[in-house]
C-alpha atoms as a PDB file:
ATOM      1  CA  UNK A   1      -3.226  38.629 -68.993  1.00  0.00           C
ATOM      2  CA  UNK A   2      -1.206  41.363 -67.819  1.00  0.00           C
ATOM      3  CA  UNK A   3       2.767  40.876 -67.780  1.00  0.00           C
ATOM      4  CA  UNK A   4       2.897  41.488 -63.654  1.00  0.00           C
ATOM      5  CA  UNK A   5      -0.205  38.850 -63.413  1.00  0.00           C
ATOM      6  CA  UNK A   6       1.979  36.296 -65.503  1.00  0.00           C
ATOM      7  CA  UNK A   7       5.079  37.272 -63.546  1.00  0.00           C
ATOM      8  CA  UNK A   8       3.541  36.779 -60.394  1.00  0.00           C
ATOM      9  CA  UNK A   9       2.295  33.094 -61.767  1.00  0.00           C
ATOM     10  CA  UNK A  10       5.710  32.396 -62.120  1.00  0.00           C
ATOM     11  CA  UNK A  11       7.281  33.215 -58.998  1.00  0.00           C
ATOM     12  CA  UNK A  12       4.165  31.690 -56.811  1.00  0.00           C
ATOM     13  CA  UNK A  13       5.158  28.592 -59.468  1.00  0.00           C
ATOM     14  CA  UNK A  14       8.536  28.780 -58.572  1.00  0.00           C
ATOM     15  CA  UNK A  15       7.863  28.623 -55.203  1.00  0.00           C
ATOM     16  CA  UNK A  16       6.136  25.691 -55.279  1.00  0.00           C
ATOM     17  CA  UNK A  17       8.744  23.979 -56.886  1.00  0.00           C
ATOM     18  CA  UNK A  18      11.709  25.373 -54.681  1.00  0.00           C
ATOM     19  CA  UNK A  19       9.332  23.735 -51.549  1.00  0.00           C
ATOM     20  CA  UNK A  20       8.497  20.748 -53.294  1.00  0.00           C
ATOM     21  CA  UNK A  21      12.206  20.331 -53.855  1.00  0.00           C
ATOM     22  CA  UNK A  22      13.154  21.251 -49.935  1.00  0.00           C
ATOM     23  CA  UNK A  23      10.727  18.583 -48.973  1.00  0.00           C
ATOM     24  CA  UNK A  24      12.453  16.002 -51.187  1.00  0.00           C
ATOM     25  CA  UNK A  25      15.881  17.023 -49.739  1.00  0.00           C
ATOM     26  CA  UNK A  26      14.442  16.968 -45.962  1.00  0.00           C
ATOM     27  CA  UNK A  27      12.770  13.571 -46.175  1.00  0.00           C
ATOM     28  CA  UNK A  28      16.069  12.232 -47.874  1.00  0.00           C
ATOM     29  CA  UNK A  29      18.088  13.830 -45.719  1.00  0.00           C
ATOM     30  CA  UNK A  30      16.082  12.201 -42.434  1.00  0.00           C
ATOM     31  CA  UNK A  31      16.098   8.959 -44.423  1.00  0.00           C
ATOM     32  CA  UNK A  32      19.620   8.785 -44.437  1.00  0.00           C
ATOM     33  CA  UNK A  33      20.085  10.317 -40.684  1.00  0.00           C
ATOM     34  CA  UNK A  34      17.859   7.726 -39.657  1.00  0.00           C
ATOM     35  CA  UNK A  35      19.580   5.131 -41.213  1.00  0.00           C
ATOM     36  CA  UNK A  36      23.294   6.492 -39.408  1.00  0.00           C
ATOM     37  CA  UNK A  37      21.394   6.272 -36.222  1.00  0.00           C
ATOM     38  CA  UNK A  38      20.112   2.671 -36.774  1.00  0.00           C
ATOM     39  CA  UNK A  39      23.663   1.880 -37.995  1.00  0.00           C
ATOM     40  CA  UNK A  40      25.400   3.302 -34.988  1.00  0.00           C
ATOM     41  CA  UNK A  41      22.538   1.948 -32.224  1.00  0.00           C
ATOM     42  CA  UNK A  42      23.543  -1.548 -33.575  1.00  0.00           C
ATOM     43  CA  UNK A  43      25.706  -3.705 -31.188  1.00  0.00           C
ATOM     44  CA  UNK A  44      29.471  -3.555 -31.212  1.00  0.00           C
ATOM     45  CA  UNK A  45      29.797  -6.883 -30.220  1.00  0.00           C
ATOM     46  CA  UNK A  46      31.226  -8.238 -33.760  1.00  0.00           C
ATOM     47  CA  UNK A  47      33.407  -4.895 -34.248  1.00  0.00           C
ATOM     48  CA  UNK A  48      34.960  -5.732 -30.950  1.00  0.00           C
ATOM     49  CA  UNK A  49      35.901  -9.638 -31.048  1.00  0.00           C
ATOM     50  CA  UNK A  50      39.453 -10.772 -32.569  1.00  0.00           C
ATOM     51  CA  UNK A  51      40.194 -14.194 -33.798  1.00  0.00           C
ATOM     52  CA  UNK A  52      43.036 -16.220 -32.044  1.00  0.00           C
ATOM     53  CA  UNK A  53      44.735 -19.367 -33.063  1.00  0.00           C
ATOM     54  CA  UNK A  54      45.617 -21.375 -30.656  1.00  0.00           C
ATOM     55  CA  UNK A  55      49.772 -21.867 -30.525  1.00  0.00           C
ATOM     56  CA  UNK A  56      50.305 -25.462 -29.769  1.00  0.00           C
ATOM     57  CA  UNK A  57      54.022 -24.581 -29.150  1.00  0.00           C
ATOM     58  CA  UNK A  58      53.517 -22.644 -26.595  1.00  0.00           C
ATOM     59  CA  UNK A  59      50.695 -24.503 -24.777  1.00  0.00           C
ATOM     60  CA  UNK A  60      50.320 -26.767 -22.410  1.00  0.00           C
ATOM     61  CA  UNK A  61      47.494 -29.470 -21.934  1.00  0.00           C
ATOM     62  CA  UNK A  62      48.115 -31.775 -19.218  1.00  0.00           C
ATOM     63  CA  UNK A  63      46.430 -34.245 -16.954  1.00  0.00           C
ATOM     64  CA  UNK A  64      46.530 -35.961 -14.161  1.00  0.00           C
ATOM     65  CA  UNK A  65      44.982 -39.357 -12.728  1.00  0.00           C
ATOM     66  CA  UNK A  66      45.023 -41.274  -9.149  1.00  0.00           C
ATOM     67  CA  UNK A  67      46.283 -44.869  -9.330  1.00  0.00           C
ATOM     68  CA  UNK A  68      46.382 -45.806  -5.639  1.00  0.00           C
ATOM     69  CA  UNK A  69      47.722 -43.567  -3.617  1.00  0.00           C
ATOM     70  CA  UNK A  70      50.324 -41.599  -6.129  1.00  0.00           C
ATOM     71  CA  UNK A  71      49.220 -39.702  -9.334  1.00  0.00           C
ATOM     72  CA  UNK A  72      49.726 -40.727 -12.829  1.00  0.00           C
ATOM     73  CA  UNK A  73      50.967 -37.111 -15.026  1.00  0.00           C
ATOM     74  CA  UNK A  74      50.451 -36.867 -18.344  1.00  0.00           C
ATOM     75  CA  UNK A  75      49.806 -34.549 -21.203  1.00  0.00           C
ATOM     76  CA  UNK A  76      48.845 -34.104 -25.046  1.00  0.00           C
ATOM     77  CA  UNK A  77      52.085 -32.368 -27.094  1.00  0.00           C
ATOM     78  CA  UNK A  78      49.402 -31.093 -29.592  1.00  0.00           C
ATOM     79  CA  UNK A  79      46.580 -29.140 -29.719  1.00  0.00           C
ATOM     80  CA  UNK A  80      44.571 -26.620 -32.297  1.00  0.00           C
ATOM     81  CA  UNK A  81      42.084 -24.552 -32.564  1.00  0.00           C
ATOM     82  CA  UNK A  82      40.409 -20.877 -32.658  1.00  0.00           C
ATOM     83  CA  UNK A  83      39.461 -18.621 -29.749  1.00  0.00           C
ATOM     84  CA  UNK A  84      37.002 -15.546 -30.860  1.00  0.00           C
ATOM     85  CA  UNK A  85      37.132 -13.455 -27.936  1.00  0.00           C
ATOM     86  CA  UNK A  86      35.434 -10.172 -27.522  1.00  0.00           C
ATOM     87  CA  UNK A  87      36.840  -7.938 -25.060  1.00  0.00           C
ATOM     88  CA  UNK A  88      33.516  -6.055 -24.510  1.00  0.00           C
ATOM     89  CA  UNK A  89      30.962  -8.320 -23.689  1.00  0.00           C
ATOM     90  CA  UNK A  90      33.438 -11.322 -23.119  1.00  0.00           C
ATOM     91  CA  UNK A  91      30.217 -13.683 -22.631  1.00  0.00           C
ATOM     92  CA  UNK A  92      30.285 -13.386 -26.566  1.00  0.00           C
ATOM     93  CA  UNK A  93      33.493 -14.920 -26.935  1.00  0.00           C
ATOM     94  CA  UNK A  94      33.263 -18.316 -28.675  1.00  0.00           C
ATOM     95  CA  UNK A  95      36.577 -21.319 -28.538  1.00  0.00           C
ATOM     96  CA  UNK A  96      36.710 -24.240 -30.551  1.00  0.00           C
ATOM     97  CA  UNK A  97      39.693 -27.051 -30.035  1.00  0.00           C
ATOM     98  CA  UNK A  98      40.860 -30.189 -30.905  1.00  0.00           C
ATOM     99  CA  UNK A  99      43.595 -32.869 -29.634  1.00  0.00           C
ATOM    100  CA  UNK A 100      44.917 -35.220 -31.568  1.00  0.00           C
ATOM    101  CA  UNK A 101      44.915 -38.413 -29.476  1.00  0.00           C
ATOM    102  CA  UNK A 102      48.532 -39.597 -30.690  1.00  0.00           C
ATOM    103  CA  UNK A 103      49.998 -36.923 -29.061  1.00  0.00           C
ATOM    104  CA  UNK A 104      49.824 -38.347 -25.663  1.00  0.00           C
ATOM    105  CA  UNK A 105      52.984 -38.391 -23.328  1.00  0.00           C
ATOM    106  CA  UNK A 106      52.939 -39.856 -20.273  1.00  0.00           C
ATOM    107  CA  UNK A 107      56.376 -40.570 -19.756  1.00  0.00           C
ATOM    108  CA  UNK A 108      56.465 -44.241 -20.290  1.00  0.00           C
ATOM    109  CA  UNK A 109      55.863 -45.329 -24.004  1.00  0.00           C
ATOM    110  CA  UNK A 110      54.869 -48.552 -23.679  1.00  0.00           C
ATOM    111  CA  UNK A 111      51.536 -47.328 -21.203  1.00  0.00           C
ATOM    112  CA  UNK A 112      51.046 -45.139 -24.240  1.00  0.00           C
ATOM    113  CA  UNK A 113      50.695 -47.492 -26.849  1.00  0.00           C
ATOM    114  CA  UNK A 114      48.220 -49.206 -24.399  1.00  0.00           C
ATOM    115  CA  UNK A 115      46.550 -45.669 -23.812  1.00  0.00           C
ATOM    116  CA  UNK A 116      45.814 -45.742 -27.796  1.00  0.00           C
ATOM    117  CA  UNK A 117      45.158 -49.677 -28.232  1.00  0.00           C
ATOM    118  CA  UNK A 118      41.890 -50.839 -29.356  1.00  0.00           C
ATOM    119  CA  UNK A 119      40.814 -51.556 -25.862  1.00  0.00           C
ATOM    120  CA  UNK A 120      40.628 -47.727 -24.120  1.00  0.00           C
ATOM    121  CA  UNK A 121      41.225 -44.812 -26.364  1.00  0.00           C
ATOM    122  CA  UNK A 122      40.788 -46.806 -29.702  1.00  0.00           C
ATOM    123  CA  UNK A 123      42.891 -44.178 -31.336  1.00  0.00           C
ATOM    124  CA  UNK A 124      42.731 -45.400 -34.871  1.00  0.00           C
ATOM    125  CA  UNK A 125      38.686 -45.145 -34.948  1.00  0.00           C
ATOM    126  CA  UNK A 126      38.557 -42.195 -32.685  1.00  0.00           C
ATOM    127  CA  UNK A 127      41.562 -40.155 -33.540  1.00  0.00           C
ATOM    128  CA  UNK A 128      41.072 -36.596 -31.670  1.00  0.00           C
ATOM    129  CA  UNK A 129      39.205 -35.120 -28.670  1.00  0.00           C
ATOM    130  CA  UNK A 130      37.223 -32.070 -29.484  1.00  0.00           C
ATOM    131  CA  UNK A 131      35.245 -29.432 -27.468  1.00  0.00           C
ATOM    132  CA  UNK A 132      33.448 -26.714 -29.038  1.00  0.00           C
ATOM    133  CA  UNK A 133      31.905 -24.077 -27.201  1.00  0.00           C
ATOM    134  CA  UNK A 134      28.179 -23.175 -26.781  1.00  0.00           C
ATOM    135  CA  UNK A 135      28.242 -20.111 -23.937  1.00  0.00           C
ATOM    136  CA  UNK A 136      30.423 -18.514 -21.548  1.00  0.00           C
ATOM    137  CA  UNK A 137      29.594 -17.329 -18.218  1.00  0.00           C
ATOM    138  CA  UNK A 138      31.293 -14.774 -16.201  1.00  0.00           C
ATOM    139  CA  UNK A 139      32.264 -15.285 -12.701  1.00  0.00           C
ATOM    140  CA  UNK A 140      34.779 -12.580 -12.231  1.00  0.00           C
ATOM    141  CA  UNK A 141      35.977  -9.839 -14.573  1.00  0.00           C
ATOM    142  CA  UNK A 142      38.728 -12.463 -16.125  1.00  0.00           C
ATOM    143  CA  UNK A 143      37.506 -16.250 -15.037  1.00  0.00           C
ATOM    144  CA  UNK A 144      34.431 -17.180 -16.987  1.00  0.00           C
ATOM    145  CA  UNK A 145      32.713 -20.805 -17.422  1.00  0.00           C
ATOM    146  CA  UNK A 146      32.394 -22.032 -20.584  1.00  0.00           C
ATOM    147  CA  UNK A 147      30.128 -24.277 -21.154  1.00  0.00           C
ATOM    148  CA  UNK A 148      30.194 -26.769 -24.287  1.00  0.00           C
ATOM    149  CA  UNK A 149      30.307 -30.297 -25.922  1.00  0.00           C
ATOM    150  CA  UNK A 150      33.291 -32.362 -25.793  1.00  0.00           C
ATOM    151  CA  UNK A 151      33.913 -35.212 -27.991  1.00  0.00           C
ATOM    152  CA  UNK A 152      36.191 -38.221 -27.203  1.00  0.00           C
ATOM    153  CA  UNK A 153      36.055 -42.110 -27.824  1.00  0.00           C
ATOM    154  CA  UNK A 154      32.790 -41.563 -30.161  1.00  0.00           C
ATOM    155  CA  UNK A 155      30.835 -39.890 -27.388  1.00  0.00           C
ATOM    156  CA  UNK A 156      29.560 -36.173 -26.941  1.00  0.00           C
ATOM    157  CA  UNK A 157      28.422 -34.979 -24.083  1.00  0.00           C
ATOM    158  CA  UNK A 158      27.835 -31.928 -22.290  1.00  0.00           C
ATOM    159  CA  UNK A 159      30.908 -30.640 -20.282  1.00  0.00           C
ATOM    160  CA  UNK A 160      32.051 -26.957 -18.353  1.00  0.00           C
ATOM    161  CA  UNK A 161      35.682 -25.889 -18.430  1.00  0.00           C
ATOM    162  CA  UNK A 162      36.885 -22.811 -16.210  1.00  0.00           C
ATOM    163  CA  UNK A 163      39.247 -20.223 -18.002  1.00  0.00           C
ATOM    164  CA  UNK A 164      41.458 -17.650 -16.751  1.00  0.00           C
ATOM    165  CA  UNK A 165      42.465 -15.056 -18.559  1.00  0.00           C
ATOM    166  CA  UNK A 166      46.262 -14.355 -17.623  1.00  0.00           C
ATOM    167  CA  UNK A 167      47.390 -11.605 -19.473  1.00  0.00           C
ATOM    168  CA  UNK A 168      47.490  -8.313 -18.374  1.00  0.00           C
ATOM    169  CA  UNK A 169      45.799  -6.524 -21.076  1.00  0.00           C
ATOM    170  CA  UNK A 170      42.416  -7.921 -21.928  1.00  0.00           C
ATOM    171  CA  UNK A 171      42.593  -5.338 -25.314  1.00  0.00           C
ATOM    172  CA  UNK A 172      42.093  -7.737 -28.618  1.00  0.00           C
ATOM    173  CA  UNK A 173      45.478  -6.468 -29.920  1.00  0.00           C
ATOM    174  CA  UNK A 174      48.246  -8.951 -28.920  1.00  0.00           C
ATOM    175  CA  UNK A 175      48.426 -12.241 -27.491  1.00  0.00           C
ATOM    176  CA  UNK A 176      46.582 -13.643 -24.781  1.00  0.00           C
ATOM    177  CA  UNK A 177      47.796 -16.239 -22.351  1.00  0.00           C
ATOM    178  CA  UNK A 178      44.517 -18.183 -20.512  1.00  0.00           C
ATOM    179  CA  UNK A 179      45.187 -20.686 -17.461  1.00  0.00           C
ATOM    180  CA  UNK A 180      42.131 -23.573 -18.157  1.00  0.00           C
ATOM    181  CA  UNK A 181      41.532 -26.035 -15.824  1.00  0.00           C
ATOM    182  CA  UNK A 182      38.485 -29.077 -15.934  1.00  0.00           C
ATOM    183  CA  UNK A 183      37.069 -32.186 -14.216  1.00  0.00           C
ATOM    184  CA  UNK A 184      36.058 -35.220 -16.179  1.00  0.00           C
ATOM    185  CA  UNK A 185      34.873 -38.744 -15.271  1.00  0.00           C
ATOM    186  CA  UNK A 186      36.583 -41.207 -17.969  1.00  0.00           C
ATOM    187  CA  UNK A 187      33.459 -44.427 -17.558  1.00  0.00           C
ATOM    188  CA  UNK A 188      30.751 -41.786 -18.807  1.00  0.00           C
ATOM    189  CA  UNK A 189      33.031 -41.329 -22.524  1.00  0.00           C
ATOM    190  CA  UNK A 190      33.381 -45.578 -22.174  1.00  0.00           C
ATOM    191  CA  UNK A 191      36.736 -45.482 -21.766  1.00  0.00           C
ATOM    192  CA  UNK A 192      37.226 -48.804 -19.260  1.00  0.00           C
ATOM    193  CA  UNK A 193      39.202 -51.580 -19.389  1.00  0.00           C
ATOM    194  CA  UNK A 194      37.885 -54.963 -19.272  1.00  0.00           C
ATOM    195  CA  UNK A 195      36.725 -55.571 -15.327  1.00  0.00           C
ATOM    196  CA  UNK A 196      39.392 -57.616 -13.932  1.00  0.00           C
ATOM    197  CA  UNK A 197      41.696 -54.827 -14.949  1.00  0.00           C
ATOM    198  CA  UNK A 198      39.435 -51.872 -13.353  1.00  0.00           C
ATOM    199  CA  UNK A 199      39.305 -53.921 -10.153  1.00  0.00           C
ATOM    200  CA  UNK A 200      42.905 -54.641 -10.343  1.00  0.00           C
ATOM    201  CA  UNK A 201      44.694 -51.612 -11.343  1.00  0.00           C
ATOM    202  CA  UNK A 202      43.446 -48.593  -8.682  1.00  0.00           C
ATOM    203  CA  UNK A 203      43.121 -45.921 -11.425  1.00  0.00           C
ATOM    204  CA  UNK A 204      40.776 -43.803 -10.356  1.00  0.00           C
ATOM    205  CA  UNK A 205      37.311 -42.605 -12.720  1.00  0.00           C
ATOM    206  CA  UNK A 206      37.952 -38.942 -12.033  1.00  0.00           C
ATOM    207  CA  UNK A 207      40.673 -37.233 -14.709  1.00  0.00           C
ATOM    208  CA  UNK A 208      41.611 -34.013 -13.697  1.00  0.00           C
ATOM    209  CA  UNK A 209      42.658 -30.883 -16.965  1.00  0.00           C
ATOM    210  CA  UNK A 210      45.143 -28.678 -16.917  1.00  0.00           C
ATOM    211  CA  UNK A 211      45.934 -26.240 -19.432  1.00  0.00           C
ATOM    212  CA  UNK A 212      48.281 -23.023 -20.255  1.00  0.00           C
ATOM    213  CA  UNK A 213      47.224 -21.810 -23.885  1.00  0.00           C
ATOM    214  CA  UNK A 214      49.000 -19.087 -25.896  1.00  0.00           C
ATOM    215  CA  UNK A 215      46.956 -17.756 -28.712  1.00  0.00           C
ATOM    216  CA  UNK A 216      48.497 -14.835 -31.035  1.00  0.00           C
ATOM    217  CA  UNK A 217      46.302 -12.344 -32.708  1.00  0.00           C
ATOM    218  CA  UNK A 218      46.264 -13.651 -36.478  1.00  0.00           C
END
């Protein structure tokens, strides 16, 4: 075989090799593009939301009850919990609390004792209220229903608070101030007195929420 023959072997052999080696590096190369693209197409949502804890000193979580024709005020001096809120797509946003049923204050403390007694709240079998959130829908660009299960006196059952969101920035960045309001009906968690009392003592059924929470970036 002639020496240009040969040398033109090569090269063509060469050339194969250099394309064979192209292809490689293009179909890696789209690969890996086509992983970034999947990678950046996928939803933001979890980049986006910021765990809160809930500041109990700075809260608020009152309520209010008819007993003829004044109102009974009270409130709960504790509270915890965790708010995951995601500032783009809010609807995401997720809020677990709890109460702790000895923290009740309504001004008198002999009505609290009987507020905790065996015979209502039952505090020492069921020591905390807790509501845990399941979905949140938007009503306005900073109220939202939440809808989730609350838990008090042994019972869970299916309940809808209304939040506000107060502050002025809705960025995940700093603290967040929410103004949370509720309606509940005390008989469906079985929390009646014996029925010479309920006929005797015009408190009403109907227990009306109202909350100020604080809860600081952690």
């Amino acid at each position: 075989m002639q020496r240009s023959e040969r040398d033109h072997l090569v090269s063509a052999k060469n050339l194969r090799t250099s394309a064979l080696i192209c292809g490689w590096i293009h179909t890696g190369a789209m690969k890996s593009f086509r992983v970034l693209l999947l990678w950046l197409a996928l939803p933001t949502a979890g980049l986006a939301a910021e765990q809160y804890t809930l500041d109990s000193a700075h809260s608020q979580v009152a309520f209010s009850v008819r007993q003829y024709v004044s109102v009974v005020n009270g409130k709960f001096t504790d509270v915890s919990g965790t708010v995951t809120f995601d500032s783009t797509q809010p609807e995401r946003s997720r809020v677990e609390a709890t109460i702790p049923l000895k923290s009740i204050d309504t001004g008198i403390a002999a009505r609290d004792h009987h507020l905790l007694a065996a015979d209502f709240f039952d505090a020492e079998k069921f020591p905390s209220i807790v509501f845990k959130s399941n979905s949140v829908h938007l009503v306005s660009e900073r109220v939202a229903d939440v809808h989730g299960d609350l838990t008090m006196h042994g019972k869970t059952l299916p309940v809808v608070i209304h939040v506000e969101l107060l502050s002025s920035d809705k960025n995940a960045s700093g603290p967040l101030s929410w103004k949370i309001t509720a309606h509940l009906r005390r008989s469906e968690f079985g929390l009646r007195w014996n029925p010479v009392i309920e006929a005797t003592s015009g408190i009403s059924d109907d227990i009306d929420i109202q909350m100020r929470i604080l809860t600081p970036a952690r």
